[in-house]
Protein backbone atom coordinates (compact mmCIF):
# COMPACT_ATOMS: atom_id res chain seq x y z
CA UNK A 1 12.72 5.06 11.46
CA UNK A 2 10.91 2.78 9.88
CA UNK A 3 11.54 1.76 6.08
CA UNK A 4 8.83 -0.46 3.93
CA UNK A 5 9.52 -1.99 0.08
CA UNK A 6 6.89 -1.66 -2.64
CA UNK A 7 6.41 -4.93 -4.29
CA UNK A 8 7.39 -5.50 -7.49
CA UNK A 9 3.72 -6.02 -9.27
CA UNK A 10 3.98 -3.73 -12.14
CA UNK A 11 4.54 -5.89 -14.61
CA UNK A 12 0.86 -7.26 -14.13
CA UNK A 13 0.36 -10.51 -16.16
CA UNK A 14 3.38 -11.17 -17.52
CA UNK A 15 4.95 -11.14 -13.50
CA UNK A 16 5.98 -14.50 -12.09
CA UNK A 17 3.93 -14.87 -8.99
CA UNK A 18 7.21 -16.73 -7.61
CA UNK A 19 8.83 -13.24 -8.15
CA UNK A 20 6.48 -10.90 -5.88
CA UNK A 21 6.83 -14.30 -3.28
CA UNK A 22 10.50 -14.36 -3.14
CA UNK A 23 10.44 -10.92 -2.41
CA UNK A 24 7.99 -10.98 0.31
CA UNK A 25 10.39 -13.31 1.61
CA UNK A 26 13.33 -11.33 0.97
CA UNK A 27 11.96 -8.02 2.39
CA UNK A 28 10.96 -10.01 5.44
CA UNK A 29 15.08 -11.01 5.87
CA UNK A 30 16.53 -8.19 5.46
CA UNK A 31 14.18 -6.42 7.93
CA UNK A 32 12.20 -3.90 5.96
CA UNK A 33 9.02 -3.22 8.43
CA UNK A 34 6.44 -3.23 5.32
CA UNK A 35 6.29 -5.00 1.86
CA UNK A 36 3.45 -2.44 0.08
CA UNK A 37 1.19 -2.69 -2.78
CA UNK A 38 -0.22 0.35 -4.86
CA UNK A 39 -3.51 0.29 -6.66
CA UNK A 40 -3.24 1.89 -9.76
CA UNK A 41 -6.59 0.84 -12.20
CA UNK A 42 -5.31 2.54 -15.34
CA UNK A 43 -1.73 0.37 -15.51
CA UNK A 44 -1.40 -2.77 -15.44
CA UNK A 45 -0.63 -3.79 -11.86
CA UNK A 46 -1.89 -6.80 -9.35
CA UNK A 47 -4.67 -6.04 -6.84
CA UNK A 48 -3.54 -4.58 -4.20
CA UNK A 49 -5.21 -6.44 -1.53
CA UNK A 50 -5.39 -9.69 -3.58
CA UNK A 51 -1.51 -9.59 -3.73
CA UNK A 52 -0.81 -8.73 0.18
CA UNK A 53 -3.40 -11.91 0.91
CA UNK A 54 -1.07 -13.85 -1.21
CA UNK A 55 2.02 -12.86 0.36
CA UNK A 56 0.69 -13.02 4.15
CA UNK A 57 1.39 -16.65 4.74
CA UNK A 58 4.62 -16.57 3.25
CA UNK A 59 5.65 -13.77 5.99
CA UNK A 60 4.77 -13.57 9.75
CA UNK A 61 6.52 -10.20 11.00
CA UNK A 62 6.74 -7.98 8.42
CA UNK A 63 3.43 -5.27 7.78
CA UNK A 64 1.25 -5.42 4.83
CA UNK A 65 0.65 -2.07 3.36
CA UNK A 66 -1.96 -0.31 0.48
CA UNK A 67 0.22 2.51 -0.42
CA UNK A 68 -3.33 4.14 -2.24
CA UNK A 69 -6.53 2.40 -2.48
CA UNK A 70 -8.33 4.47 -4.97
CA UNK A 71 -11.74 4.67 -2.44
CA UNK A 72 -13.96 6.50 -5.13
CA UNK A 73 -13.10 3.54 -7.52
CA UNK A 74 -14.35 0.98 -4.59
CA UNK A 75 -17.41 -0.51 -3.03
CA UNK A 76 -17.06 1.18 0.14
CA UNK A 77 -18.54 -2.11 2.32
CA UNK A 78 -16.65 -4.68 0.23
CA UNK A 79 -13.65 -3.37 0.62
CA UNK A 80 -13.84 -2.92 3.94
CA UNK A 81 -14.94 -6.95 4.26
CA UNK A 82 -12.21 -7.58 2.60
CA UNK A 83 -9.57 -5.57 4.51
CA UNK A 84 -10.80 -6.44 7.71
CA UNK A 85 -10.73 -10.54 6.83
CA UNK A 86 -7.34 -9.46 5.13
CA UNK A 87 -6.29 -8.16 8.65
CA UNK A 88 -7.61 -10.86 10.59
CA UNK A 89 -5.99 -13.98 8.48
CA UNK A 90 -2.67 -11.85 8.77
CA UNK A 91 -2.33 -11.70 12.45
CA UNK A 92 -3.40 -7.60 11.97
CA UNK A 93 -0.20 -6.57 9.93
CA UNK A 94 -2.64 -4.64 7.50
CA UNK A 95 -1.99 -1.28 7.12
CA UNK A 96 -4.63 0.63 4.93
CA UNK A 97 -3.75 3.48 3.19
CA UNK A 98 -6.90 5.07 1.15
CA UNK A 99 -7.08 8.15 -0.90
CA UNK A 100 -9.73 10.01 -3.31
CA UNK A 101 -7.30 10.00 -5.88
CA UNK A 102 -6.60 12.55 -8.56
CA UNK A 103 -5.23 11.10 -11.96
CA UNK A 104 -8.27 11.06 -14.46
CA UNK A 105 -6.80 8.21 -16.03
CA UNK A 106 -7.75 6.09 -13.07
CA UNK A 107 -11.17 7.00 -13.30
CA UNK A 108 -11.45 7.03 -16.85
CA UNK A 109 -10.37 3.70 -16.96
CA UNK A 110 -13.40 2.59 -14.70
CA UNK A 111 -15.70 5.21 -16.64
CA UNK A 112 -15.99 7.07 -13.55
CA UNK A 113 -15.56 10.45 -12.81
């Protein structure tokens, strides 16, 4: 079995970015196989692929995971540019989790429904 870590980027703005680093780190250490970012538009949270780019350099083994990239929210060929450079600068630890979502909020948020 393998066990991954959400990082902790809830906290949006008011989150050190030396806090989600150190944690990276951390996760790395104590051999989790995936630190993981959700994408939640409608609370205040980091990107999700913004904060796994961030985090990539700091780590070299462990995988870099979207828990749920909210695809109807999305430009479909942006974010694939961006997940494939994402893969490619990381070595190919990216692992993309998408879904079509179904909390309103999310949508509402982004007045899309």
């Amino acid at each position: 079995m393998r066990l991954g870590i959400g990082l902790p980027t809830y906290q949006g703005n008011t989150l050190a970015p030396d806090v989600v680093f150190e944690f990276a780190r951390r996760a790395e250490a104590l051999g989790f196989a995936a630190v993981a970012a959700h994408d939640r538009p409608a609370h205040e949270t980091w990107e999700p692929l913004l904060t796994l780019a961030a985090v990539a350099p700091l780590t070299r083994r462990v995988r870099l995971a979207t828990t749920a990239i909210l695809l109807p929210t999305r430009s479909e060929p942006f974010l694939v540019k961006q997940a494939a450079l994402l893969d490619r600068l990381s070595g190919g630890r990216l692992d993309l989790g998408l879904v079509v979502g179904a909390r309103a909020d999310d949508f509402d948020v982004l007045d899309r429904q």
